[in-house]
PDB file of N, CA and C in Angstrom:
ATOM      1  N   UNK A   1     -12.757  12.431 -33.052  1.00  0.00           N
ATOM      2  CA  UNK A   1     -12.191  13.565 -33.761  1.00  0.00           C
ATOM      3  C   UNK A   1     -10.788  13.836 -33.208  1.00  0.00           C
ATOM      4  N   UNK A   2      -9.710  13.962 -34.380  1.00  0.00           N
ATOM      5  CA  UNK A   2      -8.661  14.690 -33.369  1.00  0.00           C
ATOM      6  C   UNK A   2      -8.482  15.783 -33.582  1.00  0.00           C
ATOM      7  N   UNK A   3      -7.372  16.372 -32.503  1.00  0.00           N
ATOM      8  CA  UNK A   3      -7.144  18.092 -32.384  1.00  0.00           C
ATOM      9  C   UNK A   3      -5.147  17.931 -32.537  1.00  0.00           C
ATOM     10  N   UNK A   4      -5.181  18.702 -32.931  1.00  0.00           N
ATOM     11  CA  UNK A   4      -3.543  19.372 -32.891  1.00  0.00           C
ATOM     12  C   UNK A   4      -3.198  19.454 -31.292  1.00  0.00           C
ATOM     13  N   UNK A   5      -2.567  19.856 -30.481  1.00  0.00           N
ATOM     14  CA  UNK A   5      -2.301  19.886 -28.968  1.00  0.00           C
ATOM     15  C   UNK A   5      -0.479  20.733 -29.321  1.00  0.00           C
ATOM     16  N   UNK A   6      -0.818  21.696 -29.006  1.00  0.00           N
ATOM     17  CA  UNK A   6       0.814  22.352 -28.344  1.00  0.00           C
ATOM     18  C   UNK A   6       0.921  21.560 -27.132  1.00  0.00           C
ATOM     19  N   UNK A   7       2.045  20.999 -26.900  1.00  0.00           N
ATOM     20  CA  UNK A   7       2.085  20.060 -25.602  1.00  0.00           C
ATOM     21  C   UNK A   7       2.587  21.241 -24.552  1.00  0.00           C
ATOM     22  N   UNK A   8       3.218  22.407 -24.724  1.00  0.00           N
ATOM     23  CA  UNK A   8       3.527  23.395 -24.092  1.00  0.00           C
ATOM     24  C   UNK A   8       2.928  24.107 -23.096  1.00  0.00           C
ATOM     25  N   UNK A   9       1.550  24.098 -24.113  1.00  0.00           N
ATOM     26  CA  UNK A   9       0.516  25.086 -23.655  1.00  0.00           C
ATOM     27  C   UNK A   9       0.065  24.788 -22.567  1.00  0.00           C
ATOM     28  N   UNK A  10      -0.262  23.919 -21.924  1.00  0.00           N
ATOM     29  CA  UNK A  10      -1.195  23.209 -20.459  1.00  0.00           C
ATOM     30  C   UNK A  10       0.030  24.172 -20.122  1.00  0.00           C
ATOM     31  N   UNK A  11       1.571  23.128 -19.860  1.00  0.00           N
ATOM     32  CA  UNK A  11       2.548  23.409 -18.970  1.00  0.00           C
ATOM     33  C   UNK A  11       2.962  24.789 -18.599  1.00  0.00           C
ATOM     34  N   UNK A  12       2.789  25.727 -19.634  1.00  0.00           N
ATOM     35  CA  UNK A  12       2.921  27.145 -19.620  1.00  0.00           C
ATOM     36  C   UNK A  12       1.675  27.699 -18.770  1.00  0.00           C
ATOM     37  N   UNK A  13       0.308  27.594 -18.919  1.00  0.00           N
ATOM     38  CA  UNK A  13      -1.151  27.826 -18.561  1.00  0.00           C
ATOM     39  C   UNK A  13      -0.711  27.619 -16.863  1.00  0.00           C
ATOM     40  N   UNK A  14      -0.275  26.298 -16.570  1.00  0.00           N
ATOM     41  CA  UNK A  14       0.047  26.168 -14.985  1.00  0.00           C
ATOM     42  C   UNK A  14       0.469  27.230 -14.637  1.00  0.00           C
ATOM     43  N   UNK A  15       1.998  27.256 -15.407  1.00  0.00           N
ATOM     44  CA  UNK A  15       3.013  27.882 -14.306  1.00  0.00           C
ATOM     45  C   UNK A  15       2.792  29.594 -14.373  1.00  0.00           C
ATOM     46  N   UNK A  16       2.172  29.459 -15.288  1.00  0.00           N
ATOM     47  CA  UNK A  16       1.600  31.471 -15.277  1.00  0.00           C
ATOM     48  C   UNK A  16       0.753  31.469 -14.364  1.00  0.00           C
ATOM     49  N   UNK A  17      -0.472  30.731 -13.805  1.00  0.00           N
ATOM     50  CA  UNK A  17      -1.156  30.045 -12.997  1.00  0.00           C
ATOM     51  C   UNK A  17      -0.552  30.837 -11.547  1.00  0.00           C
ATOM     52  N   UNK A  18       0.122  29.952 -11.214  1.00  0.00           N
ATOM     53  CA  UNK A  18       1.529  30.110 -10.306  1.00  0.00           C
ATOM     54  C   UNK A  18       1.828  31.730 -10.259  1.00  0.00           C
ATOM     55  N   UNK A  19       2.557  31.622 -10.898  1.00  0.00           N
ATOM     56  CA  UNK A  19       3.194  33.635 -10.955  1.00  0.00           C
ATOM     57  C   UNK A  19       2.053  34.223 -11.335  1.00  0.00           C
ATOM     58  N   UNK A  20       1.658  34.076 -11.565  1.00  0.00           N
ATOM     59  CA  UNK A  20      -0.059  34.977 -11.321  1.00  0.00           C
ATOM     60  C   UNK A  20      -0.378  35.320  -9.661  1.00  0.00           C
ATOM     61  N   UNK A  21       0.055  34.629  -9.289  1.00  0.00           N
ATOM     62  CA  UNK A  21      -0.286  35.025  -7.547  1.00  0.00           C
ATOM     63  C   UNK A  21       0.806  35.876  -6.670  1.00  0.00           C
ATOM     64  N   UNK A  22       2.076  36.159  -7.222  1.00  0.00           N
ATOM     65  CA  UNK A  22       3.117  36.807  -6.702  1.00  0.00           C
ATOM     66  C   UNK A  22       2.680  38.471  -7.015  1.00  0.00           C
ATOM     67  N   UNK A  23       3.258  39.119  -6.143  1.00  0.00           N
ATOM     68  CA  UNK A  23       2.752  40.696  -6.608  1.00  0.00           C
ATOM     69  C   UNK A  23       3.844  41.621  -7.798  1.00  0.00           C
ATOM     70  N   UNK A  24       4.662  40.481  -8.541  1.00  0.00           N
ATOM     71  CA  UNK A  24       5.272  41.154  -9.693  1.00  0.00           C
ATOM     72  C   UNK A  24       4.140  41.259 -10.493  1.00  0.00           C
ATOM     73  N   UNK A  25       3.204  40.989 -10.661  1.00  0.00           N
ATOM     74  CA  UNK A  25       2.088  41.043 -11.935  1.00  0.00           C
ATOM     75  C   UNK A  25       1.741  42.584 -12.178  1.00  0.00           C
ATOM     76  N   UNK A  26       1.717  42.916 -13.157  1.00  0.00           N
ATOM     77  CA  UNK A  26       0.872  44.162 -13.324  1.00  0.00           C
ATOM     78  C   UNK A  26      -0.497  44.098 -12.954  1.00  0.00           C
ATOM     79  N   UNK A  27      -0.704  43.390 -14.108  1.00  0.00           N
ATOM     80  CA  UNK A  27      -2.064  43.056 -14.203  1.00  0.00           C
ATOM     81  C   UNK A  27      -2.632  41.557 -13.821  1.00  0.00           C
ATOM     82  N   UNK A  28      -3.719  41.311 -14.280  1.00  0.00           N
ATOM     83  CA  UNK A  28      -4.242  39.729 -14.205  1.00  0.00           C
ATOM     84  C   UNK A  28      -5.139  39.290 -14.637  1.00  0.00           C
ATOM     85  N   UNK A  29      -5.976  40.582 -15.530  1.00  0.00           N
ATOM     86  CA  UNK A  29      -6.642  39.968 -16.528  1.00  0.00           C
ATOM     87  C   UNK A  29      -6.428  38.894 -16.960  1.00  0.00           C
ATOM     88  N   UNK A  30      -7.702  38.539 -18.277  1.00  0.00           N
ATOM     89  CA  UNK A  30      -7.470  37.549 -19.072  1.00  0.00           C
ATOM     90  C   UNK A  30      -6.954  37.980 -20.385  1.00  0.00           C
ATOM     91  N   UNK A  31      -7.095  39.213 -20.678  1.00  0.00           N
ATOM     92  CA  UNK A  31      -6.465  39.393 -21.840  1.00  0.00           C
ATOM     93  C   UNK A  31      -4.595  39.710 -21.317  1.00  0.00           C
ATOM     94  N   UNK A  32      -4.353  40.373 -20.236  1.00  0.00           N
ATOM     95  CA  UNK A  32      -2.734  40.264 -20.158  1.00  0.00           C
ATOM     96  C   UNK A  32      -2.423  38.704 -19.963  1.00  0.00           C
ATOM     97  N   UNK A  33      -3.227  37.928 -19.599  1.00  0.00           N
ATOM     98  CA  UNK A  33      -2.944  36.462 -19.404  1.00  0.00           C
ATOM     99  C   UNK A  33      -2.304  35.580 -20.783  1.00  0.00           C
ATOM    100  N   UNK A  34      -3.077  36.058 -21.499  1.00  0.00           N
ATOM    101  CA  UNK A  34      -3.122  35.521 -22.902  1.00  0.00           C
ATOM    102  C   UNK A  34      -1.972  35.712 -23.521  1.00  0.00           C
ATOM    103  N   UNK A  35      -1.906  37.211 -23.110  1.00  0.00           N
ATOM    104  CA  UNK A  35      -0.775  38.150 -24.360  1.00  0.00           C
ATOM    105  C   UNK A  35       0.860  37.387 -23.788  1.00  0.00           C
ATOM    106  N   UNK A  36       0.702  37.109 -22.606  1.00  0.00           N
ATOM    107  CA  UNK A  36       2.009  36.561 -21.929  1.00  0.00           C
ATOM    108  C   UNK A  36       2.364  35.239 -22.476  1.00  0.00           C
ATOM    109  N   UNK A  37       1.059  34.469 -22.133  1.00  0.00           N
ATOM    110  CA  UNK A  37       1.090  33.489 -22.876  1.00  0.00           C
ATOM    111  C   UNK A  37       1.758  33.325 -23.800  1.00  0.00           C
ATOM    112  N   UNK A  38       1.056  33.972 -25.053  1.00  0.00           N
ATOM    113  CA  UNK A  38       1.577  34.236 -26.609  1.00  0.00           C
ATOM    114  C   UNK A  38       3.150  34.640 -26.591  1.00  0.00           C
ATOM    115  N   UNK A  39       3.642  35.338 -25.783  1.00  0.00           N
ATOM    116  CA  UNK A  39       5.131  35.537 -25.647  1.00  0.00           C
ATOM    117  C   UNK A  39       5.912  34.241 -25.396  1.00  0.00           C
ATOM    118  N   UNK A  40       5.124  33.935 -24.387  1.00  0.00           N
ATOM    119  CA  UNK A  40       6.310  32.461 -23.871  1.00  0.00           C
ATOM    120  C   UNK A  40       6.211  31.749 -24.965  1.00  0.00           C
ATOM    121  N   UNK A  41       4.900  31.442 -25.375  1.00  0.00           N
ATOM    122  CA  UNK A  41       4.442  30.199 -26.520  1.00  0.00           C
ATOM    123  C   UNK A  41       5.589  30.663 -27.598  1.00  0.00           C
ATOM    124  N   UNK A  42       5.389  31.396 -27.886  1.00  0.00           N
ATOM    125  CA  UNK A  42       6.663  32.250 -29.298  1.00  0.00           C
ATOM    126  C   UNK A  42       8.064  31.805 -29.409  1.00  0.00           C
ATOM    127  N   UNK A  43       8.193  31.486 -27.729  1.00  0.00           N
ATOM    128  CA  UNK A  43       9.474  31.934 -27.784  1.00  0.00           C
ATOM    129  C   UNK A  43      10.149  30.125 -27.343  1.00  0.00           C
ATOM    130  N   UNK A  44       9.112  29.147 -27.258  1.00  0.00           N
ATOM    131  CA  UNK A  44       9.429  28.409 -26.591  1.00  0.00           C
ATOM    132  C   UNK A  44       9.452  27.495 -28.197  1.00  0.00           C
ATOM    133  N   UNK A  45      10.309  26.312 -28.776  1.00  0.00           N
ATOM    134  CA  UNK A  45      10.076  25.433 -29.573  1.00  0.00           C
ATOM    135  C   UNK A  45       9.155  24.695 -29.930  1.00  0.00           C
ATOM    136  N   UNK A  46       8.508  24.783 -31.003  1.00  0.00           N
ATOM    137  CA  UNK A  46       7.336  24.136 -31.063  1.00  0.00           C
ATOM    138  C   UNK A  46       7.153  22.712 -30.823  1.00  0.00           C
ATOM    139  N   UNK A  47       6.496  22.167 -30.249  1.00  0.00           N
ATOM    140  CA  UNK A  47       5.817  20.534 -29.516  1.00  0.00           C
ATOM    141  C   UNK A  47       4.466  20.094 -29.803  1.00  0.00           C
ATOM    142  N   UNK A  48       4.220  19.802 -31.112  1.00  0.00           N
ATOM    143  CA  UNK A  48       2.648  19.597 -31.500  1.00  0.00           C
ATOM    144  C   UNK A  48       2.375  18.409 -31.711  1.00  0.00           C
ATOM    145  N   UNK A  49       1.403  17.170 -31.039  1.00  0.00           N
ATOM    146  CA  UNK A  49       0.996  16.271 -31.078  1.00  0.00           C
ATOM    147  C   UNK A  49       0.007  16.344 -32.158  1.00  0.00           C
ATOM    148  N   UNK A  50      -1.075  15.544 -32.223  1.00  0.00           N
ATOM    149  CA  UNK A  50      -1.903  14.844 -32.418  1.00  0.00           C
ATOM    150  C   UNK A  50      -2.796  13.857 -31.299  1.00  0.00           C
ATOM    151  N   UNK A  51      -3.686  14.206 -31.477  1.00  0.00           N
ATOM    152  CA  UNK A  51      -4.143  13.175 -30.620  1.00  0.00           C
ATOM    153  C   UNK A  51      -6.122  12.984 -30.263  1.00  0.00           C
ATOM    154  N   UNK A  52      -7.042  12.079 -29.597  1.00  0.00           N
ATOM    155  CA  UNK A  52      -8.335  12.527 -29.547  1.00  0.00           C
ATOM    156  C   UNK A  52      -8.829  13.567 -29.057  1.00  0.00           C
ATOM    157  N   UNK A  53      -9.576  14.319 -29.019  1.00  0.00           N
ATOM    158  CA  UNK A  53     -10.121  15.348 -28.793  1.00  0.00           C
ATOM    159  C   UNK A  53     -10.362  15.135 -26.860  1.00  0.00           C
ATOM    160  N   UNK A  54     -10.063  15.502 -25.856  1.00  0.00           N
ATOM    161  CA  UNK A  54      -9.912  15.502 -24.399  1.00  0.00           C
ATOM    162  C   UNK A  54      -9.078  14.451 -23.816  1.00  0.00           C
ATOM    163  N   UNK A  55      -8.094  14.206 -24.248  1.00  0.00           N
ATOM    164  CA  UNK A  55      -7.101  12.927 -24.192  1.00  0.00           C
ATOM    165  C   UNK A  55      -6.247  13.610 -24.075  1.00  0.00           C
ATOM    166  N   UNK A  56      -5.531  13.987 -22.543  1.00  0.00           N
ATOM    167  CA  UNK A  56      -4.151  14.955 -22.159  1.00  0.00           C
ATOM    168  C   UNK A  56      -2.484  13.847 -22.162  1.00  0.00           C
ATOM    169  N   UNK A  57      -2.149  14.758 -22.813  1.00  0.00           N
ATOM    170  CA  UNK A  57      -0.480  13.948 -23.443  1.00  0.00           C
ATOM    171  C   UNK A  57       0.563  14.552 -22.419  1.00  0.00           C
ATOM    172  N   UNK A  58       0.230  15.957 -21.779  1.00  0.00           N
ATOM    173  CA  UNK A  58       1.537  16.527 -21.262  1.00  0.00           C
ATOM    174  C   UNK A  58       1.215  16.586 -20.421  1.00  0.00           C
ATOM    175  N   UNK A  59       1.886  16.662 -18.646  1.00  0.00           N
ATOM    176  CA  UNK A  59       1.244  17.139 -17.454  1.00  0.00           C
ATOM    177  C   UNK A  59       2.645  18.202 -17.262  1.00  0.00           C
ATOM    178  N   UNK A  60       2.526  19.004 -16.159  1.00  0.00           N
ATOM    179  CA  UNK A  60       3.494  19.789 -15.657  1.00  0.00           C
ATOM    180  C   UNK A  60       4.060  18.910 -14.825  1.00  0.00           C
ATOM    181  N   UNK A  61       3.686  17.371 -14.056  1.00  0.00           N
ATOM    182  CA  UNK A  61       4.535  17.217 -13.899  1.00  0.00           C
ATOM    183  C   UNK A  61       5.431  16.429 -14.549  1.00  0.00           C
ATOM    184  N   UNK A  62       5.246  15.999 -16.079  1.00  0.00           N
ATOM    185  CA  UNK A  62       5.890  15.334 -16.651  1.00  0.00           C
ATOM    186  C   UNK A  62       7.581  16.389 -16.931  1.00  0.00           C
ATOM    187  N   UNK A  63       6.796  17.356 -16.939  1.00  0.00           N
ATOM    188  CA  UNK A  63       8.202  18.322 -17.137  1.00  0.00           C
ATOM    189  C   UNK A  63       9.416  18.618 -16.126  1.00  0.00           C
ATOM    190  N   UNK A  64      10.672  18.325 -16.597  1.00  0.00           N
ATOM    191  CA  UNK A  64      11.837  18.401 -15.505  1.00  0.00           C
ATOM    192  C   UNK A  64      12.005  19.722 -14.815  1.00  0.00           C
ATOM    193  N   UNK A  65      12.377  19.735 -14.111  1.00  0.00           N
ATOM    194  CA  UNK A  65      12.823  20.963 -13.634  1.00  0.00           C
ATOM    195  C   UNK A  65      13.452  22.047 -13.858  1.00  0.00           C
ATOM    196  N   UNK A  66      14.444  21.751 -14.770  1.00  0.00           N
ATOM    197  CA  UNK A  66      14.918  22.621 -15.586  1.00  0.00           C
ATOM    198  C   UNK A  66      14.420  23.406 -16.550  1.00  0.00           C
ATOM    199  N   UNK A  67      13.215  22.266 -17.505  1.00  0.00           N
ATOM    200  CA  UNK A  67      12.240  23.459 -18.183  1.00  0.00           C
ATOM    201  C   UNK A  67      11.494  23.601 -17.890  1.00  0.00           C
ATOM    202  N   UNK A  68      10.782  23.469 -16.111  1.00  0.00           N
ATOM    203  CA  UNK A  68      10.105  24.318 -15.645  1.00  0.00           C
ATOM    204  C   UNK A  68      10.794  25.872 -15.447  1.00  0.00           C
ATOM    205  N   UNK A  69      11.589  26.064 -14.792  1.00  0.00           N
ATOM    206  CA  UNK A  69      12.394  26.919 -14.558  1.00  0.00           C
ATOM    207  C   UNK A  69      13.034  28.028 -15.772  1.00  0.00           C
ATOM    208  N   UNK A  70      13.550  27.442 -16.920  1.00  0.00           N
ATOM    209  CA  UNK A  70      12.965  27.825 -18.133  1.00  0.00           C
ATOM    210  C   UNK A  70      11.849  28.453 -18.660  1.00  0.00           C
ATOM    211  N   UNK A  71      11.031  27.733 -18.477  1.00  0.00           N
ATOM    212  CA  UNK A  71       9.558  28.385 -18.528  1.00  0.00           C
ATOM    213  C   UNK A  71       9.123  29.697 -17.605  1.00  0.00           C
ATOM    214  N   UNK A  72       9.391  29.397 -16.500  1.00  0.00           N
ATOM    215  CA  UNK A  72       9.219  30.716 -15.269  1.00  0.00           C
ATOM    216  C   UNK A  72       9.722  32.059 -15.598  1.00  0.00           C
ATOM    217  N   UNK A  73      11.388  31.409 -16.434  1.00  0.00           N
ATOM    218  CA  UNK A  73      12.001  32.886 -16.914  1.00  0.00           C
ATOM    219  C   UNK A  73      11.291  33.609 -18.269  1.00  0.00           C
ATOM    220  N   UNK A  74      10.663  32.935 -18.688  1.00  0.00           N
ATOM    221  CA  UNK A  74      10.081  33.111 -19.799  1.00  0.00           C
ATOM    222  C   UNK A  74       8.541  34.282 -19.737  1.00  0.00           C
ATOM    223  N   UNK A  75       8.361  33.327 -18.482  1.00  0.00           N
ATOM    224  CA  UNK A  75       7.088  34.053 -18.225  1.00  0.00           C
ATOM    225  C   UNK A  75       7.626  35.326 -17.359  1.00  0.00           C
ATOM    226  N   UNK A  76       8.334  35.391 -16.647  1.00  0.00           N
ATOM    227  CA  UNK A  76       8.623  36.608 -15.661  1.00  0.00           C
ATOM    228  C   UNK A  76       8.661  37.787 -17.161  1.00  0.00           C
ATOM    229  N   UNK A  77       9.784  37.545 -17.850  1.00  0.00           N
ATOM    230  CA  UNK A  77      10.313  38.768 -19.165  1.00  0.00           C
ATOM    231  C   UNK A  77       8.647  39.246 -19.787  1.00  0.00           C
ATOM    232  N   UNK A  78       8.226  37.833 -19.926  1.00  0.00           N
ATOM    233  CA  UNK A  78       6.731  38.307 -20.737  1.00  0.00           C
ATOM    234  C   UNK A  78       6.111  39.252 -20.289  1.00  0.00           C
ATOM    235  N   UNK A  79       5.744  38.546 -18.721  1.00  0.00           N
ATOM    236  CA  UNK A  79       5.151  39.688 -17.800  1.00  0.00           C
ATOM    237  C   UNK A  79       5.522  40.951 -17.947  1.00  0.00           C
ATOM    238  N   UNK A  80       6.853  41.454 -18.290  1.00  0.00           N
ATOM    239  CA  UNK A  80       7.806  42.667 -17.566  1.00  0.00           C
ATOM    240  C   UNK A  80       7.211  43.581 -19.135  1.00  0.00           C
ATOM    241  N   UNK A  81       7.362  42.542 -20.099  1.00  0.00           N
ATOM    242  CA  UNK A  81       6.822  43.451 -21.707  1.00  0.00           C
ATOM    243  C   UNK A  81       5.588  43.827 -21.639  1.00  0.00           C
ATOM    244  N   UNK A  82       4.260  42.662 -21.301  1.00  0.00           N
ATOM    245  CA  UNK A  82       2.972  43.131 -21.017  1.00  0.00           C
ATOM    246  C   UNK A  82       3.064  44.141 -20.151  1.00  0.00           C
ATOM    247  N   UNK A  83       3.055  43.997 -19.259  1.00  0.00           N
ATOM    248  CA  UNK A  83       2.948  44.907 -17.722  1.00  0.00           C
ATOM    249  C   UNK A  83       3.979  46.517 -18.201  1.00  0.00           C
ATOM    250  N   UNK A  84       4.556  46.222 -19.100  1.00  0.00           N
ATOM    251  CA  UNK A  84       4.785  48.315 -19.229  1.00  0.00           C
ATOM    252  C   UNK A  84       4.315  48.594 -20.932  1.00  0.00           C
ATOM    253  N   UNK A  85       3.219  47.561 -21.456  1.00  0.00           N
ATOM    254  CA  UNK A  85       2.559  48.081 -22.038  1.00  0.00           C
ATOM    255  C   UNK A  85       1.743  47.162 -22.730  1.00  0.00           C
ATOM    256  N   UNK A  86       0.198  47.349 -21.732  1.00  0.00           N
ATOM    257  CA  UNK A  86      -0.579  46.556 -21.728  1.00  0.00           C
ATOM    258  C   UNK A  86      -1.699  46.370 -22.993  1.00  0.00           C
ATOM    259  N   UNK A  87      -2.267  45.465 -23.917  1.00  0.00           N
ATOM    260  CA  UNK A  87      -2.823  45.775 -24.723  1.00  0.00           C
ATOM    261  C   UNK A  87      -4.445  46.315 -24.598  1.00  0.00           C
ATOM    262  N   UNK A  88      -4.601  46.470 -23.388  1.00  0.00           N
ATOM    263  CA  UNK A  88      -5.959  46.925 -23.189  1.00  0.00           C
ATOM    264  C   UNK A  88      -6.200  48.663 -22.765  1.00  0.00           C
ATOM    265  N   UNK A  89      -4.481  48.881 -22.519  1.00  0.00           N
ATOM    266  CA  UNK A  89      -4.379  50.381 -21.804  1.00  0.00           C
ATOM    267  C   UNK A  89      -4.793  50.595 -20.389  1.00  0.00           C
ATOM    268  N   UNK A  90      -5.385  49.356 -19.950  1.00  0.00           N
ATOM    269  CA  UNK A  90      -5.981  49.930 -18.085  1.00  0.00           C
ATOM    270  C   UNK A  90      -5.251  48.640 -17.613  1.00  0.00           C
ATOM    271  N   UNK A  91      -4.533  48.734 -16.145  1.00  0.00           N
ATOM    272  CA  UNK A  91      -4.555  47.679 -15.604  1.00  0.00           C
ATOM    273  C   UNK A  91      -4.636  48.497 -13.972  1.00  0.00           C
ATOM    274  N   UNK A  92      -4.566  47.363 -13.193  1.00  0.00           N
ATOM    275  CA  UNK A  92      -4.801  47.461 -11.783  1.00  0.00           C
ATOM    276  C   UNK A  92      -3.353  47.235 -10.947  1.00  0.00           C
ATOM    277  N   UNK A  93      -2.952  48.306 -10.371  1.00  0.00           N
ATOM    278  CA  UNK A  93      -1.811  48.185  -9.169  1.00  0.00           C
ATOM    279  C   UNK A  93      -2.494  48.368  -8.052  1.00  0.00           C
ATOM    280  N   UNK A  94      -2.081  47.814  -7.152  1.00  0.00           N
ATOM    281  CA  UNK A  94      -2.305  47.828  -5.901  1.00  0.00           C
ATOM    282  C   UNK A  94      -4.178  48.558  -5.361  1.00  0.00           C
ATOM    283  N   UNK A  95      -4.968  47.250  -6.460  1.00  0.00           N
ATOM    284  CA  UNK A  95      -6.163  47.308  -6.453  1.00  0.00           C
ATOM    285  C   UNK A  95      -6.951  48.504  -6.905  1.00  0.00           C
ATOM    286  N   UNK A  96      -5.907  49.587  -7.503  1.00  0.00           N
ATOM    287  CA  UNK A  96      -6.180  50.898  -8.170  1.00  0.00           C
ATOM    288  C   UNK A  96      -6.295  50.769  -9.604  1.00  0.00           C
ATOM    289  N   UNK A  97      -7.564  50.832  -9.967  1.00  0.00           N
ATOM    290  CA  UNK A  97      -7.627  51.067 -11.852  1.00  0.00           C
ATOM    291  C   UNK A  97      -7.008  52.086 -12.244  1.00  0.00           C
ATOM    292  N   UNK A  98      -6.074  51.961 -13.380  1.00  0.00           N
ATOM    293  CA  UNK A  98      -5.417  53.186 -13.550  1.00  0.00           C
ATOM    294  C   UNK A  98      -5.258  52.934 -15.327  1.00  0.00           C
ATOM    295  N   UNK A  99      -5.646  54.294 -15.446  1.00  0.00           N
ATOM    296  CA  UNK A  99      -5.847  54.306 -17.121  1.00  0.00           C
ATOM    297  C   UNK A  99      -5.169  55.341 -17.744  1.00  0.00           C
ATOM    298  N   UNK A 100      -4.077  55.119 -18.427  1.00  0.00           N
ATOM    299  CA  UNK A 100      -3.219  56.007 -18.448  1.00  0.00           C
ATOM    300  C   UNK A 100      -3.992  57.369 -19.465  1.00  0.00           C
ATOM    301  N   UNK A 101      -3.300  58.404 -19.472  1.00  0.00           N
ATOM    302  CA  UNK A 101      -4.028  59.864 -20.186  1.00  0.00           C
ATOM    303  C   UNK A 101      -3.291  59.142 -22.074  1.00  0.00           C
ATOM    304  N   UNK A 102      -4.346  59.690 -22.976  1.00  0.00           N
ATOM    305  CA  UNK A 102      -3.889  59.397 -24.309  1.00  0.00           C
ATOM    306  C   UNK A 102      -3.565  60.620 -24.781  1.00  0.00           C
TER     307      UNK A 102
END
């Protein structure tokens, strides 16, 4: 069977991966994970293969350095949009649930 493949997506999935562990994060859910995602993915040119269904085409390290780095800035801004307004309304600072008043 084949699948469509954003070749992006792994490489993006890493490096959020990555900045996921620095304490700029708001949050770290899986749903702010996603939503960031969806920002970078948006914003980045589309790269769609073809190919068999568990048969990987892109690695992070196939990617240069430059659009890694690219990518990082991408994800930092995402972060900065999720993180002052999260789609779930609760996130966690400094291990404190905090849910803002509606």
């Amino acid at each position: 069977m084949y699948k469509l493949i954003n070749q992006w997506e792994p490489i993006v999935y890493e490096l959020l991966q990555e900045y996921m562990k620095s304490d700029e994060v708001e949050c770290r859910c899986e749903r702010c994970q996603v939503d960031i995602m969806a920002l970078v993915l948006n914003k980045m040119p589309p790269r769609y293969t073809v190919s068999l269904r568990g048969e990987i085409l892109t690695s992070i390290e196939s990617c240069s350095a430059a659009k890694k780095a690219q990518i990082l800035i991408e994800i930092i801004n995402a972060a900065k949009v999720v993180g002052a307004s999260p789609s779930h309304n609760i996130y966690i600072a400094d291990g404190i649930i905090i849910k803002p008043e509606l």
